[in-house]
N, C-alpha and C. Protein backbone atom coordinates (compact mmCIF):
# COMPACT_ATOMS: atom_id res chain seq x y z
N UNK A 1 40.88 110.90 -2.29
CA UNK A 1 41.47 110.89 -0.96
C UNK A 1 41.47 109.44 -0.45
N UNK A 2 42.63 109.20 -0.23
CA UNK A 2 42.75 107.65 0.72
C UNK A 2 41.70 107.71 1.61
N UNK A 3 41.70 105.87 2.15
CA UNK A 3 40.84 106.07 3.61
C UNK A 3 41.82 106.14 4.74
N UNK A 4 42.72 106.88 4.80
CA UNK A 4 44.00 107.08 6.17
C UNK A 4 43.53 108.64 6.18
N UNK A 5 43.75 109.31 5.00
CA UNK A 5 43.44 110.85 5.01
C UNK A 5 41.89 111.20 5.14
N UNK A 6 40.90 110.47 4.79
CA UNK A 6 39.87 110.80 5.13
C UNK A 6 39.77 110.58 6.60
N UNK A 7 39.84 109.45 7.29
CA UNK A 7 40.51 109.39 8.71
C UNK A 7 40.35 110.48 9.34
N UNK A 8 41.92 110.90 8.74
CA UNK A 8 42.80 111.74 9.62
C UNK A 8 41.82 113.28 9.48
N UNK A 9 41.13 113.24 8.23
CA UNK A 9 40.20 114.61 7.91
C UNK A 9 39.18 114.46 9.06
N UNK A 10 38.21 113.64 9.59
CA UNK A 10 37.65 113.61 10.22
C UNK A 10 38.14 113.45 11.64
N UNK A 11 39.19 113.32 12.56
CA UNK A 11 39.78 113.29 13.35
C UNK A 11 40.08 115.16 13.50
N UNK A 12 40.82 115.77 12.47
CA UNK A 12 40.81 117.31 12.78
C UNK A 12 39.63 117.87 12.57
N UNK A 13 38.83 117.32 11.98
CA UNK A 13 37.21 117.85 12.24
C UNK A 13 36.52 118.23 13.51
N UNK A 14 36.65 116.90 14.08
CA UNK A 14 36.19 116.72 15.44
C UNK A 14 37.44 117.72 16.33
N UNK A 15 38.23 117.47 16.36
CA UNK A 15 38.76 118.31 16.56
C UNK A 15 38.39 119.75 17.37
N UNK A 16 38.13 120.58 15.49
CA UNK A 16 37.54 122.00 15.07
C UNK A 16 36.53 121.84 15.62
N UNK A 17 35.31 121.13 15.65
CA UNK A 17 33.98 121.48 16.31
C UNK A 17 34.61 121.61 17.69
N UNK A 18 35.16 120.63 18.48
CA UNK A 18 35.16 120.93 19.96
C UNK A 18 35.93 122.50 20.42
N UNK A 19 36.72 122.56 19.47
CA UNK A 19 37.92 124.08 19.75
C UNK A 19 36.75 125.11 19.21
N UNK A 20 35.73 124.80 18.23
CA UNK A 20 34.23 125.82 17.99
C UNK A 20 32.96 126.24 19.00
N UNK A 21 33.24 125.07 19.59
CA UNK A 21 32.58 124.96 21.22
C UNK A 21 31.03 124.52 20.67
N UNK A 22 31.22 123.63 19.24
CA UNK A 22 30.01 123.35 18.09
C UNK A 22 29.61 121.70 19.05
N UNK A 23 28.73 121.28 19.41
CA UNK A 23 28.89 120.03 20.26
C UNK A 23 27.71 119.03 19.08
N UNK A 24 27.22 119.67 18.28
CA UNK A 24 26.28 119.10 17.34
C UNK A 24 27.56 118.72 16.11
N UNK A 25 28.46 119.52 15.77
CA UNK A 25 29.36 119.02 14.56
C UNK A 25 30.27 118.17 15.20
N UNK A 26 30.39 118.43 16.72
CA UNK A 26 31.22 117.43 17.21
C UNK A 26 30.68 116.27 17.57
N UNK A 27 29.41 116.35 17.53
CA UNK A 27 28.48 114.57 17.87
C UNK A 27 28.16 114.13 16.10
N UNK A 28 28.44 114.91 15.08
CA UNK A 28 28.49 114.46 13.81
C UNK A 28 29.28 113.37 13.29
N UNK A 29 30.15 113.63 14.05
CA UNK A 29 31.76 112.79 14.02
C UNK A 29 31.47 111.52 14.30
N UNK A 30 30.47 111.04 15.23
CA UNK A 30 30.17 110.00 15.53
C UNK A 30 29.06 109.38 14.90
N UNK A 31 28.77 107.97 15.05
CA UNK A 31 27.87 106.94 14.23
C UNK A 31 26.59 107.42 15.35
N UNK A 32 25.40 106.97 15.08
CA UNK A 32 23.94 107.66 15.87
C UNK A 32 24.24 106.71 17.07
N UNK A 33 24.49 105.31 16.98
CA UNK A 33 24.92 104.38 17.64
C UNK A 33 25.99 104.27 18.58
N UNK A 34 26.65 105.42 18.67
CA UNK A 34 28.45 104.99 18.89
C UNK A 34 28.50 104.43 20.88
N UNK A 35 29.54 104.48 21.51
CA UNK A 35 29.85 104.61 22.67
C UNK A 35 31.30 104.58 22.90
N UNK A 36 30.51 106.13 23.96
CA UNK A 36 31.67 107.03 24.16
C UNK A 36 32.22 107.12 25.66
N UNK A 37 33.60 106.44 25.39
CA UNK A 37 34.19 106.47 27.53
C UNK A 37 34.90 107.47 27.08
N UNK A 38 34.66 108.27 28.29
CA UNK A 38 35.47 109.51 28.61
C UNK A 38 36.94 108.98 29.51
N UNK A 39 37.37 110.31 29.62
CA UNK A 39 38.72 110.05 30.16
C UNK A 39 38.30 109.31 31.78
N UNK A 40 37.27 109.33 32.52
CA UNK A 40 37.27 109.62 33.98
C UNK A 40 36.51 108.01 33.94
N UNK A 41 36.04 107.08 32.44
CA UNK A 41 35.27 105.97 33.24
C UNK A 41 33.72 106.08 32.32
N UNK A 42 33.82 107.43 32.39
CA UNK A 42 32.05 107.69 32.17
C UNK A 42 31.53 106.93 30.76
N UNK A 43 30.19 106.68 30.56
CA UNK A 43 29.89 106.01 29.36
C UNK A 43 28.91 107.01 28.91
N UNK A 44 29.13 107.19 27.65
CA UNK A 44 27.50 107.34 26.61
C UNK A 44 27.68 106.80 25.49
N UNK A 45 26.29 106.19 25.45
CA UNK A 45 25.82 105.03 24.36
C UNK A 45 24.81 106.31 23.08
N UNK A 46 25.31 106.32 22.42
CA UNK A 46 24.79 107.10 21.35
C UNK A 46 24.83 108.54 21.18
N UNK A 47 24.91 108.78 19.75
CA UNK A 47 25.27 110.38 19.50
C UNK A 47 24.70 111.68 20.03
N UNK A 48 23.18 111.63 20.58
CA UNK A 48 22.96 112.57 21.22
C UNK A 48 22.89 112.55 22.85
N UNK A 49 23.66 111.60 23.49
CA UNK A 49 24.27 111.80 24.81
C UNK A 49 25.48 112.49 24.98
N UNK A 50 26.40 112.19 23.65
CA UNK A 50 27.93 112.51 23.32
C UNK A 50 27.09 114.60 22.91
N UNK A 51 26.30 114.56 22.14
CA UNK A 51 26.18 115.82 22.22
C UNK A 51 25.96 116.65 23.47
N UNK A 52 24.68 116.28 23.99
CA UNK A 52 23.89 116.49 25.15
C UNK A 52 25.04 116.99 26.18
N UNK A 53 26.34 115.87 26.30
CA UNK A 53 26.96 115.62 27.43
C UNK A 53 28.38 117.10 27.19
N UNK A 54 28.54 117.32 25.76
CA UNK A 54 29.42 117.89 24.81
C UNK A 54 29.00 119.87 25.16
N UNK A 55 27.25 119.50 24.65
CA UNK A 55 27.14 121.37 24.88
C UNK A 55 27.10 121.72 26.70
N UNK A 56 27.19 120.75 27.21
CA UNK A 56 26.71 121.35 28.70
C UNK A 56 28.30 121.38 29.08
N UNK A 57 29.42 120.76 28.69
CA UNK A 57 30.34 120.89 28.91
C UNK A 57 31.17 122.45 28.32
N UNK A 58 30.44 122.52 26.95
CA UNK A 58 31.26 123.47 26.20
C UNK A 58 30.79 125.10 26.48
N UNK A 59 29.44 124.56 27.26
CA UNK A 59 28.55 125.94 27.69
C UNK A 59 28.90 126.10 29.36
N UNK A 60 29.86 125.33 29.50
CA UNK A 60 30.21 125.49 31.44
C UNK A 60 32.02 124.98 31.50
N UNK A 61 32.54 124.53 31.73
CA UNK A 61 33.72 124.29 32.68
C UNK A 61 34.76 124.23 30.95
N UNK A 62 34.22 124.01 29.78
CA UNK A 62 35.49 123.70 28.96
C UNK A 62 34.66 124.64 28.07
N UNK A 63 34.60 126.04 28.24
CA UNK A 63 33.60 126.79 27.36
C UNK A 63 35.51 127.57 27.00
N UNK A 64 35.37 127.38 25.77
CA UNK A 64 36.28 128.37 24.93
C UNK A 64 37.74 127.32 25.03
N UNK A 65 37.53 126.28 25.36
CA UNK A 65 38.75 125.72 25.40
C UNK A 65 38.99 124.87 23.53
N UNK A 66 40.50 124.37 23.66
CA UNK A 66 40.37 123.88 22.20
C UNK A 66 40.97 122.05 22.07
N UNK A 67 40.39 120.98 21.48
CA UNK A 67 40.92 120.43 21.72
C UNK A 67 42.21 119.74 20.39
N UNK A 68 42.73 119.29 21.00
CA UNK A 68 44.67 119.03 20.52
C UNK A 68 44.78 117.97 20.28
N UNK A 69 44.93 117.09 19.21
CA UNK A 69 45.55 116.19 19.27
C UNK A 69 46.07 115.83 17.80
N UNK A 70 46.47 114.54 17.86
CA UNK A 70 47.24 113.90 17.03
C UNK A 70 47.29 112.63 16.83
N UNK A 71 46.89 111.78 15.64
CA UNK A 71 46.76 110.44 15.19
C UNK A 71 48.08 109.72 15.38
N UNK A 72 48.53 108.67 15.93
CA UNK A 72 49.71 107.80 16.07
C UNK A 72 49.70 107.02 14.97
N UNK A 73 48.70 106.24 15.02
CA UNK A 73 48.51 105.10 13.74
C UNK A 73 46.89 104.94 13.12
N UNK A 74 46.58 104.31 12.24
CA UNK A 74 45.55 103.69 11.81
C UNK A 74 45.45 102.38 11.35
N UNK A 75 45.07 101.42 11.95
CA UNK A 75 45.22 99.94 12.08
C UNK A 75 43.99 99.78 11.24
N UNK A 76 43.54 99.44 10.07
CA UNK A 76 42.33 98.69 9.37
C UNK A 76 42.65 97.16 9.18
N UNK A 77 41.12 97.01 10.10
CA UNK A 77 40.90 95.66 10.44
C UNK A 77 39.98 95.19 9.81
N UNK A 78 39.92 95.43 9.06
CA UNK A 78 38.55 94.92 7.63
C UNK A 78 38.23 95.58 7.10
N UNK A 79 37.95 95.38 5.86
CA UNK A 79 37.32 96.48 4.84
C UNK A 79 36.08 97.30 5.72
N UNK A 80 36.46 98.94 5.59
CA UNK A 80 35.64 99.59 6.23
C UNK A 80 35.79 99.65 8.05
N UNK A 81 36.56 99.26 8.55
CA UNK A 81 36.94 99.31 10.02
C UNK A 81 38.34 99.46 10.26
N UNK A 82 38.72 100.70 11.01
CA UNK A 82 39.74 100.86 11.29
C UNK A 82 39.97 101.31 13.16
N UNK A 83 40.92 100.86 13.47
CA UNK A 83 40.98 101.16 14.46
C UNK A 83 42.46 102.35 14.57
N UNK A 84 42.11 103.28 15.28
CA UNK A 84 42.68 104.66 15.27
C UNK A 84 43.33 105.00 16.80
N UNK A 85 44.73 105.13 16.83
CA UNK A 85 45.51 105.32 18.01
C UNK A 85 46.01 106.89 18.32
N UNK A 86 45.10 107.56 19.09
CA UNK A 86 45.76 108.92 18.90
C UNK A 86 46.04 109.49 20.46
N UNK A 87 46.46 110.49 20.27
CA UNK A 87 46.67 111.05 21.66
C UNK A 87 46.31 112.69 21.56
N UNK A 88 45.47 113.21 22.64
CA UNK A 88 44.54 114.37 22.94
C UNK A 88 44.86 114.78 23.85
N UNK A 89 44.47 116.32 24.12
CA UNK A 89 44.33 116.85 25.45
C UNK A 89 43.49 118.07 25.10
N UNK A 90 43.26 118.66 26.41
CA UNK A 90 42.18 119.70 26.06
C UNK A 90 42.87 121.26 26.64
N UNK A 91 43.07 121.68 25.69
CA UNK A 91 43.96 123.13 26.44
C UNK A 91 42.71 124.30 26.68
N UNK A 92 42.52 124.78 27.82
CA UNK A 92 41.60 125.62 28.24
C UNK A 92 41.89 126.92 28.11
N UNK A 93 40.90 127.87 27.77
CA UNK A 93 41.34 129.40 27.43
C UNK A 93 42.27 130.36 28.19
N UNK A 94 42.58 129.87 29.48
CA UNK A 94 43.63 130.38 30.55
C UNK A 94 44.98 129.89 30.47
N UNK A 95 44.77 128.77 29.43
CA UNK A 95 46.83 128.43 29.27
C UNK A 95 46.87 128.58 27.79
N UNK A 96 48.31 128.71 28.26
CA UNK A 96 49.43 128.67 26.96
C UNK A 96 49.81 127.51 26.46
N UNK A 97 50.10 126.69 27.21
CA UNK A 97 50.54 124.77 26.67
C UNK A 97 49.93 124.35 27.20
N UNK A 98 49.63 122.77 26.65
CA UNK A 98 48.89 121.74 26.98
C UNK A 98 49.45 120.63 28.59
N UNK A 99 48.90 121.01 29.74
CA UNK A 99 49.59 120.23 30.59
C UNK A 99 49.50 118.71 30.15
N UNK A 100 51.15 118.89 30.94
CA UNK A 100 51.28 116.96 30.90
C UNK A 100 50.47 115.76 31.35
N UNK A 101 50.05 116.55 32.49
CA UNK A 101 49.18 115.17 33.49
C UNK A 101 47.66 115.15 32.71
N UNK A 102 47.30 115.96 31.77
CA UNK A 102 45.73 115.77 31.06
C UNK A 102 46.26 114.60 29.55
N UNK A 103 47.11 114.52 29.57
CA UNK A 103 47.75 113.81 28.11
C UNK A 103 46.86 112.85 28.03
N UNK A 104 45.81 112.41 27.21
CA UNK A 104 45.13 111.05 27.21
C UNK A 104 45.62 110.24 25.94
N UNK A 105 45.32 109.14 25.97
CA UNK A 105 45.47 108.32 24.85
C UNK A 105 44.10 107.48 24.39
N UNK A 106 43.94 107.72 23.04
CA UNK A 106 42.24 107.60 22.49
C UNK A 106 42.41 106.45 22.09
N UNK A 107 41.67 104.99 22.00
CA UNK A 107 41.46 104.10 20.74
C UNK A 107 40.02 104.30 20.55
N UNK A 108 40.05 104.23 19.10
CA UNK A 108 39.05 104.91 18.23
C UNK A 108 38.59 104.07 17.21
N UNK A 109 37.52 102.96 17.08
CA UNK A 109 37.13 102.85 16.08
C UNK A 109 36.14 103.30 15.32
N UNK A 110 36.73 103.66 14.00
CA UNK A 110 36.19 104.40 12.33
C UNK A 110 35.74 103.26 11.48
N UNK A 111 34.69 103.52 11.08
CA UNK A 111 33.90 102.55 9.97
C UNK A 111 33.23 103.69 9.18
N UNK A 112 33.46 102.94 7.59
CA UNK A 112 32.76 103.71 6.85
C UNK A 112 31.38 103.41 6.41
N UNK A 113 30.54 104.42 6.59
CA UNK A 113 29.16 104.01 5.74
C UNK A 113 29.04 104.49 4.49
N UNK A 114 27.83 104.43 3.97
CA UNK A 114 27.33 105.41 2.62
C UNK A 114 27.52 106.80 2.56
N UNK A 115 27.78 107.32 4.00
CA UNK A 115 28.12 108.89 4.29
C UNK A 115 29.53 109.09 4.15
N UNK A 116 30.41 108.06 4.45
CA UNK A 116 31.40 108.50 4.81
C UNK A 116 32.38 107.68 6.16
N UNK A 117 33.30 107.98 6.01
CA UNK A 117 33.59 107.68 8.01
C UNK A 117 33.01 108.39 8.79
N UNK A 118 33.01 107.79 9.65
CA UNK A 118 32.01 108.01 11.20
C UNK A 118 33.30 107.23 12.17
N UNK A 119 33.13 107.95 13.20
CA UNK A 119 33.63 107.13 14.98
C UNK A 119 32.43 106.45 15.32
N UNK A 120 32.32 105.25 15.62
CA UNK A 120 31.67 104.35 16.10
C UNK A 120 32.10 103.92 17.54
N UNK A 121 32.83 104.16 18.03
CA UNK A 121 33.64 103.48 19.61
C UNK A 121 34.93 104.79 19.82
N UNK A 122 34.64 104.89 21.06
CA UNK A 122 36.16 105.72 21.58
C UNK A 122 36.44 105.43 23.62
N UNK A 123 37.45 105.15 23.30
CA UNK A 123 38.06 105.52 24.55
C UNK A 123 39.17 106.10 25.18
N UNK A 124 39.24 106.94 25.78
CA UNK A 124 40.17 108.06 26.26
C UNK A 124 41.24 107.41 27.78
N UNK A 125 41.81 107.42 27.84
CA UNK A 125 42.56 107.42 29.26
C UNK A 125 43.63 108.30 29.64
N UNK A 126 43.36 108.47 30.65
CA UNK A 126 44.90 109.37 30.97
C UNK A 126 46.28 108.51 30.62
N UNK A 127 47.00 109.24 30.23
CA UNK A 127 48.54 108.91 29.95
C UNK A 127 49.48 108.84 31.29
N UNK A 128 49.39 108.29 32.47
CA UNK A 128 49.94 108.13 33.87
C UNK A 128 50.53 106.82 34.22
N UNK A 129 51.82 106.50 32.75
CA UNK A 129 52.36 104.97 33.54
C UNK A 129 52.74 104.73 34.44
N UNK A 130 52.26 103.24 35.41
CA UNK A 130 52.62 102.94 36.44
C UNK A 130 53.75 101.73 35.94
N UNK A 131 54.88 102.31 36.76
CA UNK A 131 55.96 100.90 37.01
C UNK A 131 55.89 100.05 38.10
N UNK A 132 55.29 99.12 37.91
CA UNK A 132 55.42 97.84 38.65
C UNK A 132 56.94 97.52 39.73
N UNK A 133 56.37 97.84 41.14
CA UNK A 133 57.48 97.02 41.12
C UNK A 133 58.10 95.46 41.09
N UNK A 134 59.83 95.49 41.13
CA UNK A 134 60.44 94.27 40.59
C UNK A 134 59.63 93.61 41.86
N UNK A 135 59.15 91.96 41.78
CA UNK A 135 59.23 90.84 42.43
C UNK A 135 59.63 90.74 43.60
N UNK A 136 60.48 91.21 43.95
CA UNK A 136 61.52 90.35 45.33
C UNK A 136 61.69 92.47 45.54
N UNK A 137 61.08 93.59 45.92
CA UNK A 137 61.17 94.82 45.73
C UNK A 137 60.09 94.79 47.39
N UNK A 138 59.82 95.62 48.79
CA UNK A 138 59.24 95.58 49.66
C UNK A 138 57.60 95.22 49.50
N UNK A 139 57.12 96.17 48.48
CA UNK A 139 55.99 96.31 48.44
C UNK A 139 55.45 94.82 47.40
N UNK A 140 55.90 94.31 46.62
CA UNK A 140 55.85 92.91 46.21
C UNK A 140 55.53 91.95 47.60
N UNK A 141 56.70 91.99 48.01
CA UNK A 141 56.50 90.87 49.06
C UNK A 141 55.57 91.02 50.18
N UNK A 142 55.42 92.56 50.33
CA UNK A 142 54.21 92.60 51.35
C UNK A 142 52.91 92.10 50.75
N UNK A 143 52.87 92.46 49.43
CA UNK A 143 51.49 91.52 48.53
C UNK A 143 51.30 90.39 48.75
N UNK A 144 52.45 89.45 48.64
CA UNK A 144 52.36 87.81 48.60
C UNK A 144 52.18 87.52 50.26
N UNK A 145 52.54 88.68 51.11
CA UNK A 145 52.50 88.08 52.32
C UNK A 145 51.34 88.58 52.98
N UNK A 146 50.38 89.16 52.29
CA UNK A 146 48.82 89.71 52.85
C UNK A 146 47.93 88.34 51.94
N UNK A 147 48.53 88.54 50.77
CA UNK A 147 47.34 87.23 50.33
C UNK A 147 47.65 85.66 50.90
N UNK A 148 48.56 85.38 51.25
CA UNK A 148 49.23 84.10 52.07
C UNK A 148 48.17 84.40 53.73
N UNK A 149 48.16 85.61 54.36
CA UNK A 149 47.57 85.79 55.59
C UNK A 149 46.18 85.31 55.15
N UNK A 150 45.60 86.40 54.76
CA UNK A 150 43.94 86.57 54.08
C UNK A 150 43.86 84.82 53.82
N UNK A 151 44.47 83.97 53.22
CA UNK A 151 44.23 82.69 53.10
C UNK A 151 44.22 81.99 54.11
N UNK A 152 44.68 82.46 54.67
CA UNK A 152 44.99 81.44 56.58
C UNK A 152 43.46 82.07 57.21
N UNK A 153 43.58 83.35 57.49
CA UNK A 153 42.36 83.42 58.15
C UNK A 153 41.09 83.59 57.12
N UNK A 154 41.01 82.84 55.67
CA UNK A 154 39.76 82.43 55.24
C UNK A 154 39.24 83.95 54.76
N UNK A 155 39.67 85.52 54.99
CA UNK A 155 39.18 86.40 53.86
C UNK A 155 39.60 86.66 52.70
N UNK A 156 38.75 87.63 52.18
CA UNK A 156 39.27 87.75 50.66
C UNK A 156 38.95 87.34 49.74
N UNK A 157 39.04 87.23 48.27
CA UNK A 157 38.74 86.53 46.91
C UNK A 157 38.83 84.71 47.72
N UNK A 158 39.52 84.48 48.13
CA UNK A 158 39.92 82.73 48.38
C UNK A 158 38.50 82.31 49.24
N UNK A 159 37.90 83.58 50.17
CA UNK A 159 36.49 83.32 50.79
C UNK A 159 35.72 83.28 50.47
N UNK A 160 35.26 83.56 49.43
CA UNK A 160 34.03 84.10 49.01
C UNK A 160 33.30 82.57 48.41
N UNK A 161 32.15 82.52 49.14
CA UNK A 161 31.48 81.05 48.22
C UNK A 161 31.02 81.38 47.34
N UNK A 162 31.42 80.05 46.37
CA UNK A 162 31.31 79.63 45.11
C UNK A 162 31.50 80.72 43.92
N UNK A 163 32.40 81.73 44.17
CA UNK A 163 33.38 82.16 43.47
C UNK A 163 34.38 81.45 43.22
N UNK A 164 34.27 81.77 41.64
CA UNK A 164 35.78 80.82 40.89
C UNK A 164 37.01 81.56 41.43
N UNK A 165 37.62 80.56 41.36
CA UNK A 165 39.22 81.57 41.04
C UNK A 165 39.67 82.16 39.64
N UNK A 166 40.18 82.98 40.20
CA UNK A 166 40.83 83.22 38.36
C UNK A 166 41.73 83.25 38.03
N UNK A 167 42.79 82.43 37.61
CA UNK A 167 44.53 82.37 37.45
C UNK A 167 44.30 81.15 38.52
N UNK A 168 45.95 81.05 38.14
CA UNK A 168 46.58 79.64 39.09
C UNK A 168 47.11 80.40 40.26
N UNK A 169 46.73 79.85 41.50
CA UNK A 169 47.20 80.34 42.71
C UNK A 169 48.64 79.97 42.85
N UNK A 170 49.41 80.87 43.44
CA UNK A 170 50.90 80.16 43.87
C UNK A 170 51.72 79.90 45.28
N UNK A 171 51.97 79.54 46.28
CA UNK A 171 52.15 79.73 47.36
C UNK A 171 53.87 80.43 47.01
């Protein structure tokens, strides 16, 4: 077996444990070491927080749910490290399809040991692009014209002593 399909084997693994409501085969998936951001921000630093955090979830609010997803790419960045682009969601035992607004997008790095691949790093975010608006658009110019104020009357990032700036200011 390649290392893309072993990958991708351990990606529907994890998977199967979480849709098993298994939170020990699903903290398997990970290195003892790993750290894990959830979709909302949250951190855990090692495999039995990711469990810990996994059965209290799977024994309360996501009990019987399954989770969904699908690998985009696998980027290997050195022998034995790959970094893994996928996209997840968690469909709960009361629906039929996976809503849109839970869509997250994972980067995932996989390293192999003497065992095998392992997830070592993950992070989840919701899938909710924001379009910027254009430059010279209302809400632009009200920006340049609150940080132009805030500079006159001395609040803000420009106040703060002996804070750097960061970027080149522009009038």
């Amino acid at each position: 077996m390649t290392d893309d399909e072993q990958i991708t084997a351990l990606f529907e693994r994890m998977c199967t444990a979480w849709t098993g409501g298994d939170a020990r085969a699903y903290g398997e998936c990970f290195t003892a070491d790993c750290d894990y951001i959830s979709y909302d921000g949250t951190r855990a630093q090692g495999r039995e927080p990711v469990i810990a955090s996994h059965d209290k979830l799977f024994r309360g609010v996501l009990y019987d749910s399954a989770l969904v997803g699908r690998i985009e790419s696998i980027r290997h960045v050195s022998d034995g490290v790959a970094v893994v682009q996928a996209t997840g969601s968690v469909l709960t035992a009361w629906r039929t399809k996976l809503p849109k607004r839970r869509l997250t997008r994972n980067t995932i790095v996989a390293v192999r040991g003497a065992g095998g691949w392992q997830f070592t790093a993950i992070h989840n975010g919701r899938i909710r692009p924001v379009h910027p608006p254009e430059p010279d658009s209302p809400p632009a110019r009200l920006a340049r014209a609150l940080v132009h104020a805030s500079r006159r009357l001395g609040l803000g990032r420009a106040a703060a002593p002996g804070r750097a700036s960061s970027g080149t200011r522009r009038s």
